[in-house]
N, C-alpha and C. Protein backbone atom coordinates (compact mmCIF):
# COMPACT_ATOMS: atom_id res chain seq x y z
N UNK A 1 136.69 16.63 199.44
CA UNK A 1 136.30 17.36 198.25
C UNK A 1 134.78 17.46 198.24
N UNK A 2 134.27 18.42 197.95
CA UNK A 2 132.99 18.77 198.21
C UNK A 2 132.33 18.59 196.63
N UNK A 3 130.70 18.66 196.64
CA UNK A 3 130.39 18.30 195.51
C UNK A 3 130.37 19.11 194.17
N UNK A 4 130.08 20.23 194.73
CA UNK A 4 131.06 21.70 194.08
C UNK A 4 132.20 21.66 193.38
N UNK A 5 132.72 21.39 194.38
CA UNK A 5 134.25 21.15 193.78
C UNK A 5 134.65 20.11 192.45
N UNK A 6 134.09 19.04 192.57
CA UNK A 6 134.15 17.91 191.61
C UNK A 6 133.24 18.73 190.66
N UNK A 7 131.89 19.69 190.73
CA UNK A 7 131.69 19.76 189.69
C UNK A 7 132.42 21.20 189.11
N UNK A 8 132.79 21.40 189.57
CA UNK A 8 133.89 22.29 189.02
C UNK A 8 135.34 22.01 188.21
N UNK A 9 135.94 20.55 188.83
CA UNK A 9 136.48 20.06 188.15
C UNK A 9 136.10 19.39 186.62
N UNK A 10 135.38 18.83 186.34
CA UNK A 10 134.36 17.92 185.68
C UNK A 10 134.33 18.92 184.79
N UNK A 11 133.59 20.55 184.74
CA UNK A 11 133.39 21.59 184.11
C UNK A 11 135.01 21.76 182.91
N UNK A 12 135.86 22.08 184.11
CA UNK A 12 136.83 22.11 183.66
C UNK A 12 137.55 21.21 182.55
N UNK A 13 137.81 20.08 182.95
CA UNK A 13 138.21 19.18 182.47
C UNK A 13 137.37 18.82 180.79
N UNK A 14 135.63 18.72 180.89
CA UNK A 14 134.90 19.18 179.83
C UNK A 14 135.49 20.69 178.40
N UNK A 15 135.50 21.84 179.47
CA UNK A 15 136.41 22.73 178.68
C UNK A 15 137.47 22.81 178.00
N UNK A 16 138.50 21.79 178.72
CA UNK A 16 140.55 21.83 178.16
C UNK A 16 139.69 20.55 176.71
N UNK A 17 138.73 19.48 176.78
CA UNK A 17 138.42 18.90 175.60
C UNK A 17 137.94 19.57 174.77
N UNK A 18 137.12 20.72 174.55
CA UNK A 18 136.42 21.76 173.61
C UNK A 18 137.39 22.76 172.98
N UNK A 19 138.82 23.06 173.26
CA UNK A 19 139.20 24.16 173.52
C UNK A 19 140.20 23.82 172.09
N UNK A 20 140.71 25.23 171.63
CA UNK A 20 141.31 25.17 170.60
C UNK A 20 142.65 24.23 170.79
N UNK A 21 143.08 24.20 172.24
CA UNK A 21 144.66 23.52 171.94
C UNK A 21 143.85 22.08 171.58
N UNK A 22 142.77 21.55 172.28
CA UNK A 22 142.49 20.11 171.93
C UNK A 22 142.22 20.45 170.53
N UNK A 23 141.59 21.24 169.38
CA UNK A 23 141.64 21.63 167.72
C UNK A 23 143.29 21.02 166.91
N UNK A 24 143.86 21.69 168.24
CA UNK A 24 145.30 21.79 167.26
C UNK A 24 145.90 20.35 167.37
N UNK A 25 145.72 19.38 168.22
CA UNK A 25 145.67 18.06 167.56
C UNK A 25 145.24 17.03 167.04
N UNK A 26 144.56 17.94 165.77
CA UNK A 26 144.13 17.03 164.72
C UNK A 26 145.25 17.14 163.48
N UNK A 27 145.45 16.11 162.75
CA UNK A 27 146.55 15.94 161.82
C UNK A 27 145.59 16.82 160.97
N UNK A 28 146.89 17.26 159.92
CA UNK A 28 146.07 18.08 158.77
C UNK A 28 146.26 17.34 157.35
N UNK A 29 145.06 17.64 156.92
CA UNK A 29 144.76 16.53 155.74
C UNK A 29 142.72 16.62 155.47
N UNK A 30 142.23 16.07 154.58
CA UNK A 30 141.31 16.43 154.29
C UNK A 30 140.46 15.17 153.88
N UNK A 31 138.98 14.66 154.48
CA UNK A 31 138.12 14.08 154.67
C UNK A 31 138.93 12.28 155.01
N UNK A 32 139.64 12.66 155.75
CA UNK A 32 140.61 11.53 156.32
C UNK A 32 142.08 10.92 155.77
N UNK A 33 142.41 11.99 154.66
CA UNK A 33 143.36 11.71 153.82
C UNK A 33 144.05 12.51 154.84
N UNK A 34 145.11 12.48 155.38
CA UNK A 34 146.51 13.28 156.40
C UNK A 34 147.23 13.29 155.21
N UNK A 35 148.19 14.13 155.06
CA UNK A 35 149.28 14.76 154.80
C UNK A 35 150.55 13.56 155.32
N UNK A 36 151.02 13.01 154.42
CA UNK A 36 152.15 11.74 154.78
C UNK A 36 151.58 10.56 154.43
N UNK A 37 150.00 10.33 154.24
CA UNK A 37 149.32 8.95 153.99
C UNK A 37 150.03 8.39 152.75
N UNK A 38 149.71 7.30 152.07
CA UNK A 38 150.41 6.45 151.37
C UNK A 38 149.32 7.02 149.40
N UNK A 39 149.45 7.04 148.77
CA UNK A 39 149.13 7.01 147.60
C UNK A 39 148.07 6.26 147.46
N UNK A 40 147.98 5.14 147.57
CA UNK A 40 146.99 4.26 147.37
C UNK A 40 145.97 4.34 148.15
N UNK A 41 145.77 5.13 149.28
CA UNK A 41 144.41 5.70 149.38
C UNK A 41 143.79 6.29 148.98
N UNK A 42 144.29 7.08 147.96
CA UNK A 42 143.22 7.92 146.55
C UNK A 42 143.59 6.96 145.67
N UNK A 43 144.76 6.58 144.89
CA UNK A 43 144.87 5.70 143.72
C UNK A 43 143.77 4.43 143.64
N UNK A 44 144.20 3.96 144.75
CA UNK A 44 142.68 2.77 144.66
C UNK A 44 141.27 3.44 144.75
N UNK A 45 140.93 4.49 144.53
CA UNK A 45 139.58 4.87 144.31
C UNK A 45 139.24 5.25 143.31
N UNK A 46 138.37 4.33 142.51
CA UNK A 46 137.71 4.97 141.50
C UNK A 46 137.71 6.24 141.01
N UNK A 47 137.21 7.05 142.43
CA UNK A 47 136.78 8.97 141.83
C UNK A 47 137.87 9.52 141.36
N UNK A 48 139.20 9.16 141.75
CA UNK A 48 140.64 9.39 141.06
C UNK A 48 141.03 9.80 140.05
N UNK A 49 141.61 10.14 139.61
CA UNK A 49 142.64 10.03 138.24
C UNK A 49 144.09 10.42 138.86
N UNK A 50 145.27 9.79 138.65
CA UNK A 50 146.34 10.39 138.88
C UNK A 50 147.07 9.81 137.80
N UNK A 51 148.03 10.78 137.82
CA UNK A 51 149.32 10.54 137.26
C UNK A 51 150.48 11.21 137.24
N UNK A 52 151.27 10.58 136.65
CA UNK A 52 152.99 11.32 136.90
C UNK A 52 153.23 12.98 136.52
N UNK A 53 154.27 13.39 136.90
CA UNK A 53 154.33 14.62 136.99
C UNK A 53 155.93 15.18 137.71
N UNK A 54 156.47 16.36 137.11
CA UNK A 54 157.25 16.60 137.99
C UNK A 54 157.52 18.25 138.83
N UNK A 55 156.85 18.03 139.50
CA UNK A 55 156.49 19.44 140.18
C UNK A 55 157.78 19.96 141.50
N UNK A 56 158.00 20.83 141.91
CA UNK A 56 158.69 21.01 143.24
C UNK A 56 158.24 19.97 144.39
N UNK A 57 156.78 19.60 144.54
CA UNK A 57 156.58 19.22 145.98
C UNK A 57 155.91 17.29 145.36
N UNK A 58 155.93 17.19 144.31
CA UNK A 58 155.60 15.95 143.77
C UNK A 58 155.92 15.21 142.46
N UNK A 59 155.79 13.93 142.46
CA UNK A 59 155.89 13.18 141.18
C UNK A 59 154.59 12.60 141.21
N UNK A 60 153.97 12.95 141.35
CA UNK A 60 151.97 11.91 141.54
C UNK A 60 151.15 13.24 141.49
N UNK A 61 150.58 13.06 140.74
CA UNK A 61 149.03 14.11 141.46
C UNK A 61 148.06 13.32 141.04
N UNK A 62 147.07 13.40 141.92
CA UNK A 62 145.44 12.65 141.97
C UNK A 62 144.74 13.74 142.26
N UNK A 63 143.64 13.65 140.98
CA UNK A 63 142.46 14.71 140.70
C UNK A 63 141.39 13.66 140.92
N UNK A 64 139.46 14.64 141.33
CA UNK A 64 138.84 14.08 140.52
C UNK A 64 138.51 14.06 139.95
N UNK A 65 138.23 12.74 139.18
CA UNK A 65 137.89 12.57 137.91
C UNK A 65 136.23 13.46 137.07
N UNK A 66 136.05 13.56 135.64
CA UNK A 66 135.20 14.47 135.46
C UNK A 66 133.86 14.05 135.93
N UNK A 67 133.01 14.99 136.08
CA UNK A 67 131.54 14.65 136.83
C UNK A 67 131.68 13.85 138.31
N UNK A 68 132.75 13.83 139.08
CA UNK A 68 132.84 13.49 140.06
C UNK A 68 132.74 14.79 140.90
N UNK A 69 131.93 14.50 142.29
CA UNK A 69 131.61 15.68 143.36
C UNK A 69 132.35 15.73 144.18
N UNK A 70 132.72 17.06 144.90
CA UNK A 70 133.52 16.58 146.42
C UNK A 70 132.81 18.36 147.14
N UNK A 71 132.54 17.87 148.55
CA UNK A 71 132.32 19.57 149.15
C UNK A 71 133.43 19.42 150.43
N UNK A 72 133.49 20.81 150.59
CA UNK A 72 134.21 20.72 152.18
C UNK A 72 133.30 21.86 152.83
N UNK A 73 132.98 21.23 154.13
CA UNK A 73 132.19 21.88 154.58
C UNK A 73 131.09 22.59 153.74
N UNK A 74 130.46 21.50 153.53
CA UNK A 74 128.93 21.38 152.96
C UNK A 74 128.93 22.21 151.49
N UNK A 75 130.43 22.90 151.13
CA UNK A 75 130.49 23.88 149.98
C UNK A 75 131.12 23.33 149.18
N UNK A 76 130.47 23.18 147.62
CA UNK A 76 131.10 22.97 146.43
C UNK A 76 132.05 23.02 146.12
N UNK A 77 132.84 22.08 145.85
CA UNK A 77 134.49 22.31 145.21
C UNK A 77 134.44 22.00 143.96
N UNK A 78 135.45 23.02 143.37
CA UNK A 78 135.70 23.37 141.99
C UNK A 78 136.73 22.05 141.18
N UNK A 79 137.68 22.35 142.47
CA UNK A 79 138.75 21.71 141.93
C UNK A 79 139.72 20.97 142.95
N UNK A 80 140.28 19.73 142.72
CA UNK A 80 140.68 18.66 144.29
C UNK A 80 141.91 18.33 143.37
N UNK A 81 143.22 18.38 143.96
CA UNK A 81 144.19 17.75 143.65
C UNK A 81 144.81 17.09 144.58
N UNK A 82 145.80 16.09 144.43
CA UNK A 82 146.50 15.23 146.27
C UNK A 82 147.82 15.18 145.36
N UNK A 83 148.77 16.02 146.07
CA UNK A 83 150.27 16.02 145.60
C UNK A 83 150.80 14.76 146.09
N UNK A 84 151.67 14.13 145.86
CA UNK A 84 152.94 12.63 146.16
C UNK A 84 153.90 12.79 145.56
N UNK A 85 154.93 12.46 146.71
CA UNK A 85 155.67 12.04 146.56
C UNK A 85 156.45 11.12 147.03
N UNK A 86 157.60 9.95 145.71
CA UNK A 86 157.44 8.30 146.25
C UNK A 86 156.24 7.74 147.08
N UNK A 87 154.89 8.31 146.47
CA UNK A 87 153.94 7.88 147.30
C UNK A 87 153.25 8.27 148.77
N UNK A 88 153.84 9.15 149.28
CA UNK A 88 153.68 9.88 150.24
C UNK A 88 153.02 11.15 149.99
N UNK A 89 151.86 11.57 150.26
CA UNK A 89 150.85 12.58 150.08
C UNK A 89 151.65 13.72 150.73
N UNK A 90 151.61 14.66 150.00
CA UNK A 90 152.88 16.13 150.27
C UNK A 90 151.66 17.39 149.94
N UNK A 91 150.51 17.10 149.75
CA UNK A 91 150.11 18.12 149.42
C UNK A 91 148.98 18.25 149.33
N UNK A 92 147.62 18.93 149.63
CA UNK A 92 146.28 18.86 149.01
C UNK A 92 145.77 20.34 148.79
N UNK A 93 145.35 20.23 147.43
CA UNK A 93 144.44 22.03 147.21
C UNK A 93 143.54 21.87 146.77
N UNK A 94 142.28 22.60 147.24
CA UNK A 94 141.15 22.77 147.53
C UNK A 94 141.00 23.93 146.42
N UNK A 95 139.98 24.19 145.58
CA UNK A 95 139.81 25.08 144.67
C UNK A 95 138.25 25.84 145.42
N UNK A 96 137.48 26.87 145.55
CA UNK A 96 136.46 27.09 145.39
C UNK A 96 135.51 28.14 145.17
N UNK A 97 134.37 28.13 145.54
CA UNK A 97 133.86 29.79 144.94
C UNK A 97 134.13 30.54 145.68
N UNK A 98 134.48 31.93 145.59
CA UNK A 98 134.77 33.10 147.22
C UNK A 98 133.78 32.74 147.62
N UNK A 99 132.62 32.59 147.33
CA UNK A 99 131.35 33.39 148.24
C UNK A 99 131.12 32.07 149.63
N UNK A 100 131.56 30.77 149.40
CA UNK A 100 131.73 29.61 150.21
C UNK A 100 132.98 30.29 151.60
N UNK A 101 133.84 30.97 151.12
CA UNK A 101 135.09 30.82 152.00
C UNK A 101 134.84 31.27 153.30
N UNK A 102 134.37 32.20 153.94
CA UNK A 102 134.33 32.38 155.16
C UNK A 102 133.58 31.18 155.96
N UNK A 103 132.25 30.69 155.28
CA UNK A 103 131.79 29.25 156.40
C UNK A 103 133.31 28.24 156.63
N UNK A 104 133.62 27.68 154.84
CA UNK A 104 135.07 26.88 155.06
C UNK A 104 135.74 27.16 156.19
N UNK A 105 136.36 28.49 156.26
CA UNK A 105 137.03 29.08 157.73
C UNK A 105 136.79 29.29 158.30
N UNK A 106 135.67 29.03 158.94
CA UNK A 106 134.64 29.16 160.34
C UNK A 106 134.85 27.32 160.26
N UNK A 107 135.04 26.57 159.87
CA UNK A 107 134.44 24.90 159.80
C UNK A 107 135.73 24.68 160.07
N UNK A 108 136.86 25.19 159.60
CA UNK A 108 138.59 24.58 159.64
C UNK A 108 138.76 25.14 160.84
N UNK A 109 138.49 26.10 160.96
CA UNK A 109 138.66 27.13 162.51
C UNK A 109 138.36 25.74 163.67
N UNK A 110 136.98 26.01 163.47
CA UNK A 110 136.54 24.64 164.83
C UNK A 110 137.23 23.46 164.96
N UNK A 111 138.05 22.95 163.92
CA UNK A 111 138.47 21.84 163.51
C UNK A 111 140.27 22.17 163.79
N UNK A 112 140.53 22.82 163.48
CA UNK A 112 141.98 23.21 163.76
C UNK A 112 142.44 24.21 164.67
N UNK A 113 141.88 24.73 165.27
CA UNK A 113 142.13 25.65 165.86
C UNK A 113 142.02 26.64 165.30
N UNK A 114 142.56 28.21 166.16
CA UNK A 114 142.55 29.56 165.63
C UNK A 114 143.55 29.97 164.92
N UNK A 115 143.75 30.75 163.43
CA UNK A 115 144.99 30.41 162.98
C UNK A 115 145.37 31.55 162.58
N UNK A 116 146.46 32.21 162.28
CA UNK A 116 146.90 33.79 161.94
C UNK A 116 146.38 33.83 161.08
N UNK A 117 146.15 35.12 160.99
CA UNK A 117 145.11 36.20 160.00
C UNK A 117 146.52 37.00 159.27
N UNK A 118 146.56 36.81 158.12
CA UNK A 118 147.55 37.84 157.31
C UNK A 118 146.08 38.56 156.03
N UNK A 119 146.51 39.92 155.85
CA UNK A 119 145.44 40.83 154.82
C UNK A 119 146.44 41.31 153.85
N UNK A 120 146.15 41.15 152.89
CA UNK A 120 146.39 42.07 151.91
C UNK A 120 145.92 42.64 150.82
N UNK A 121 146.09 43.33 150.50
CA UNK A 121 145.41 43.90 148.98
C UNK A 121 145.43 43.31 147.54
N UNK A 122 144.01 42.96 147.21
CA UNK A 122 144.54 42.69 145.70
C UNK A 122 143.95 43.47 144.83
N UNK A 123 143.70 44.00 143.52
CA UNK A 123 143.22 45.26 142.34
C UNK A 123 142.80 44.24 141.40
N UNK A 124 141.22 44.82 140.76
CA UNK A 124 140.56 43.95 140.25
C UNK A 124 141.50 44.19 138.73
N UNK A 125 140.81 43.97 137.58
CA UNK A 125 141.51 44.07 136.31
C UNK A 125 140.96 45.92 136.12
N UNK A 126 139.66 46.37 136.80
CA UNK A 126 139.28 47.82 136.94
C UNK A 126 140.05 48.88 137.86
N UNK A 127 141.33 48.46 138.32
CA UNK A 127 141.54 48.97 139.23
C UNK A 127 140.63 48.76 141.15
N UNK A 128 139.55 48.37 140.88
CA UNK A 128 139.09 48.21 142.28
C UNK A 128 140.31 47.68 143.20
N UNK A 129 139.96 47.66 144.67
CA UNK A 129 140.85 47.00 145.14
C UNK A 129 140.04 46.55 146.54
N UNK A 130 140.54 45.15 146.78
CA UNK A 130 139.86 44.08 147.81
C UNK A 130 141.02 43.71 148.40
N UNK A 131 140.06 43.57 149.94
CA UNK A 131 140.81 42.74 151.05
C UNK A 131 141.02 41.37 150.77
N UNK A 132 142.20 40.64 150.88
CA UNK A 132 142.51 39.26 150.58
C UNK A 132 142.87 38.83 151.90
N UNK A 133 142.40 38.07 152.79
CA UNK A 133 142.43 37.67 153.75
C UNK A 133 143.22 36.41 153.26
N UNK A 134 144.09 35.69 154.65
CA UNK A 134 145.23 34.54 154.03
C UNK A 134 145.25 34.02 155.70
N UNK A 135 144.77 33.06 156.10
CA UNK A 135 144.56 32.28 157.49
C UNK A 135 145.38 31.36 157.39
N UNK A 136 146.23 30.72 158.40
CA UNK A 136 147.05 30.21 158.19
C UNK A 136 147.66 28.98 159.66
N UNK A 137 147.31 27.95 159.16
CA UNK A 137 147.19 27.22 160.83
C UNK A 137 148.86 26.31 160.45
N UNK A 138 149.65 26.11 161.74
CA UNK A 138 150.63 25.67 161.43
C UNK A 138 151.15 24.21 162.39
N UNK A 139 151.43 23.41 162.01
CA UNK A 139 151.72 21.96 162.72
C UNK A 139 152.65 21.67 162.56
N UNK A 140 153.75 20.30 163.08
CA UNK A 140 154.41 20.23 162.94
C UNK A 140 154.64 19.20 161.47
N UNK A 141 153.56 18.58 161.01
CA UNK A 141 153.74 17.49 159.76
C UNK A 141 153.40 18.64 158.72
N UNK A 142 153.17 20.14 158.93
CA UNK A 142 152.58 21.20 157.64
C UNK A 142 152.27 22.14 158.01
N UNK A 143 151.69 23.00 156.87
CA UNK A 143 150.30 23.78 157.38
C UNK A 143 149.49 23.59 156.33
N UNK A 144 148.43 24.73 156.47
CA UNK A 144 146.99 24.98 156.41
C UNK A 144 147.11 26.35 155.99
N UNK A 145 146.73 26.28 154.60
CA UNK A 145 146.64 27.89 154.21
C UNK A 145 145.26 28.22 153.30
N UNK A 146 144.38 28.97 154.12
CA UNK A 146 142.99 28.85 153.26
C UNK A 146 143.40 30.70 152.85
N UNK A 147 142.67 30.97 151.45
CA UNK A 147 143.08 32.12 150.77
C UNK A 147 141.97 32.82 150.41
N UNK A 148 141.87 33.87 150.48
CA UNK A 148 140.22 34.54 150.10
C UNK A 148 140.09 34.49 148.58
N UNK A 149 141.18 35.15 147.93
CA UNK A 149 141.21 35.34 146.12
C UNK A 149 142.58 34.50 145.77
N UNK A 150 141.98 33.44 145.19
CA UNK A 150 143.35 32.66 144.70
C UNK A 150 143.50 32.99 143.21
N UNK A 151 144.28 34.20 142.33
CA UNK A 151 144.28 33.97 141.15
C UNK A 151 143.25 34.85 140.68
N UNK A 152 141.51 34.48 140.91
CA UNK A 152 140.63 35.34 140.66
C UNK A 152 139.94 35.89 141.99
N UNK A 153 138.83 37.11 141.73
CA UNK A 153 138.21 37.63 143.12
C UNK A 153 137.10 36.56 143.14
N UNK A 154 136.73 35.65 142.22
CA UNK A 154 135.27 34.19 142.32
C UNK A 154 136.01 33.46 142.66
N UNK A 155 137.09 33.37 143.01
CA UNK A 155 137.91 31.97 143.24
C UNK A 155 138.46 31.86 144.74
N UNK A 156 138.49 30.97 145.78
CA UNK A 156 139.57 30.71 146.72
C UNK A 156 140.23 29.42 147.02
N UNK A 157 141.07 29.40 147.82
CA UNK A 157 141.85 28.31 147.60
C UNK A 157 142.21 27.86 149.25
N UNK A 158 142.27 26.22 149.15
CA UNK A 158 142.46 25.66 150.58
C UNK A 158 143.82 24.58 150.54
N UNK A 159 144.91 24.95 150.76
CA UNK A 159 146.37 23.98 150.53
C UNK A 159 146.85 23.57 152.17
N UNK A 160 147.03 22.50 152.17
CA UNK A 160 147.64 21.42 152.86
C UNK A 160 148.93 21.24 152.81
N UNK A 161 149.85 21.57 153.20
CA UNK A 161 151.10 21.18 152.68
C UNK A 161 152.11 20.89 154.16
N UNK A 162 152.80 19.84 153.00
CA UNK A 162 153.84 19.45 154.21
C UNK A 162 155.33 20.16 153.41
N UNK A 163 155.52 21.26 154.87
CA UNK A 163 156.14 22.46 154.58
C UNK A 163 157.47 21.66 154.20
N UNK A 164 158.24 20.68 154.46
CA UNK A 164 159.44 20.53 154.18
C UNK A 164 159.64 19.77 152.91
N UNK A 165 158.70 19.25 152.38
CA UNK A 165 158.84 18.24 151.30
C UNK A 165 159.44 19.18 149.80
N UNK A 166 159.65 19.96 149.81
CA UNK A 166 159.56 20.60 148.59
C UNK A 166 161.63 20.67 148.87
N UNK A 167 161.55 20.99 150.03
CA UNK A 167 163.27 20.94 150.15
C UNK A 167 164.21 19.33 149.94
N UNK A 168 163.30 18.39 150.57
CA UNK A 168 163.63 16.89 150.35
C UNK A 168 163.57 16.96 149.26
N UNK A 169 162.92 17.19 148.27
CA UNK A 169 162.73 16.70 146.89
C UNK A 169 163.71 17.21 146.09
N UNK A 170 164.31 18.14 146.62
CA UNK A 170 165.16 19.46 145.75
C UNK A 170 166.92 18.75 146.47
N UNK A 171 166.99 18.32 146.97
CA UNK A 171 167.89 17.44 147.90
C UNK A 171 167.79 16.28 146.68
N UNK A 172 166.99 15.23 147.04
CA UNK A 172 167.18 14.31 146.20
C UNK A 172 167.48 14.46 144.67
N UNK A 173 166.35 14.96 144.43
CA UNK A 173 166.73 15.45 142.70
C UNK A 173 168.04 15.75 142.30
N UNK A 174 168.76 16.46 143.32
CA UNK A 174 170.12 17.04 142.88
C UNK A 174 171.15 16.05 142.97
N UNK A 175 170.90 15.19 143.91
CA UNK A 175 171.21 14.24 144.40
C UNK A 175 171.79 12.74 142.97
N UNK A 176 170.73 12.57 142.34
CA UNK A 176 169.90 11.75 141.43
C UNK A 176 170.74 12.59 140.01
N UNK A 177 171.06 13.66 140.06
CA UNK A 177 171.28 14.62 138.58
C UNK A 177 173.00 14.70 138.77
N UNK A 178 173.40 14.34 140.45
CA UNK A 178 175.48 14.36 140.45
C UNK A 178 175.56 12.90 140.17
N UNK A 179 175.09 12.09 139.95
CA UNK A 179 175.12 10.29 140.10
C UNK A 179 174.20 9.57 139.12
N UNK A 180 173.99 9.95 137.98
CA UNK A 180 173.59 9.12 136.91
C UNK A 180 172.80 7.19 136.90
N UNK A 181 173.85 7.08 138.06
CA UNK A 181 173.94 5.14 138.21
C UNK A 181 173.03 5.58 138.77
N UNK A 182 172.20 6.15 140.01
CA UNK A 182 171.21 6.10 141.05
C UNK A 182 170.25 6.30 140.23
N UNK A 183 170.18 6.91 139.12
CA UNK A 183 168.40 6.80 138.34
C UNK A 183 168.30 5.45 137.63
N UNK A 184 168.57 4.50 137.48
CA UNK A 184 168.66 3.11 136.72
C UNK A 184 167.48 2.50 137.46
């Protein structure tokens, strides 16, 4: 093997580590919280607030608390919630200003890989009408759905979700509502 050669390998081998498939195995979840972690890694933190709830994809949600900060990718967040259920993190949404969202998805991009592009149209309350871009990275513990206009055209939105939990829960519940003795 010539010295060429090794550095050609070396090159290579450098590249398959940089490259989006090495992106796509990173768990999804947000500033080290994964998607499946246990509750008590936000509950035991101060910046917290949670409490009960009964939603499709949870019985827990943890916010933070008021005058508490959080950014993703160096941009202001509005609004942080962590869905649970039996303690198991099922969910995270990201609230923030549009004008932040494309760096966010340039920062999740590098971090997760390249992820489908879906567009669609949304109409202001004037009739205008805007491109809503909807990126969408997919794993096997979830996905990753960052949104250009969540709700408002100042607003976007970044959700975490572990795609099956909402069916477990809808399973159990029903489960829990034919058998009376099992809620005791």
């Amino acid at each position: 093997m010539t010295v060429r050669t090794l550095k050609h390998l070396i090159g290579a081998a450098l590249l398959l580590t940089l490259s989006p498939a090495h992106a796509s195995a990173e768990k999804l979840g947000f500033k080290g919280v994964e998607l499946g972690s246990s509750l008590s890694r936000i509950a035991s933190n101060p910046r917290y607030d949670c409490r009960v709830v009964n939603t499709p994809i949870a019985d827990m949600v943890c916010s933070l608390r008021p005058n508490e900060k959080e950014t993703i990718a160096g941009a202001p967040i509005d609004l942080l919630f962590y869905f649970y259920d039996q303690s198991t993190l099922t969910g995270i949404v990201v609230s923030l200003a549009e004008k932040h969202f494309q760096p966010v998805v340039n920062a999740l991009s590098e971090k997760f890989g390249k992820p489908n592009l879906k567009s669609d149209s949304v109409k202001s309350l004037k009739g205008d009408v805007f491109e809503d871009r909807i990126y969408r990275w997919t794993r096997p513990e979830g996905s990753l759905q960052a949104q250009r206009y969540a709700g408002r055209l100042d607003k976007s939105s970044i959700r975490f979700t572990d795609d099956g939990a909402a069916h477990r829960i809808e399973q159990r519940r029903a489960l829990l509502a034919k058998d009376p003795r099992k809620d005791l």
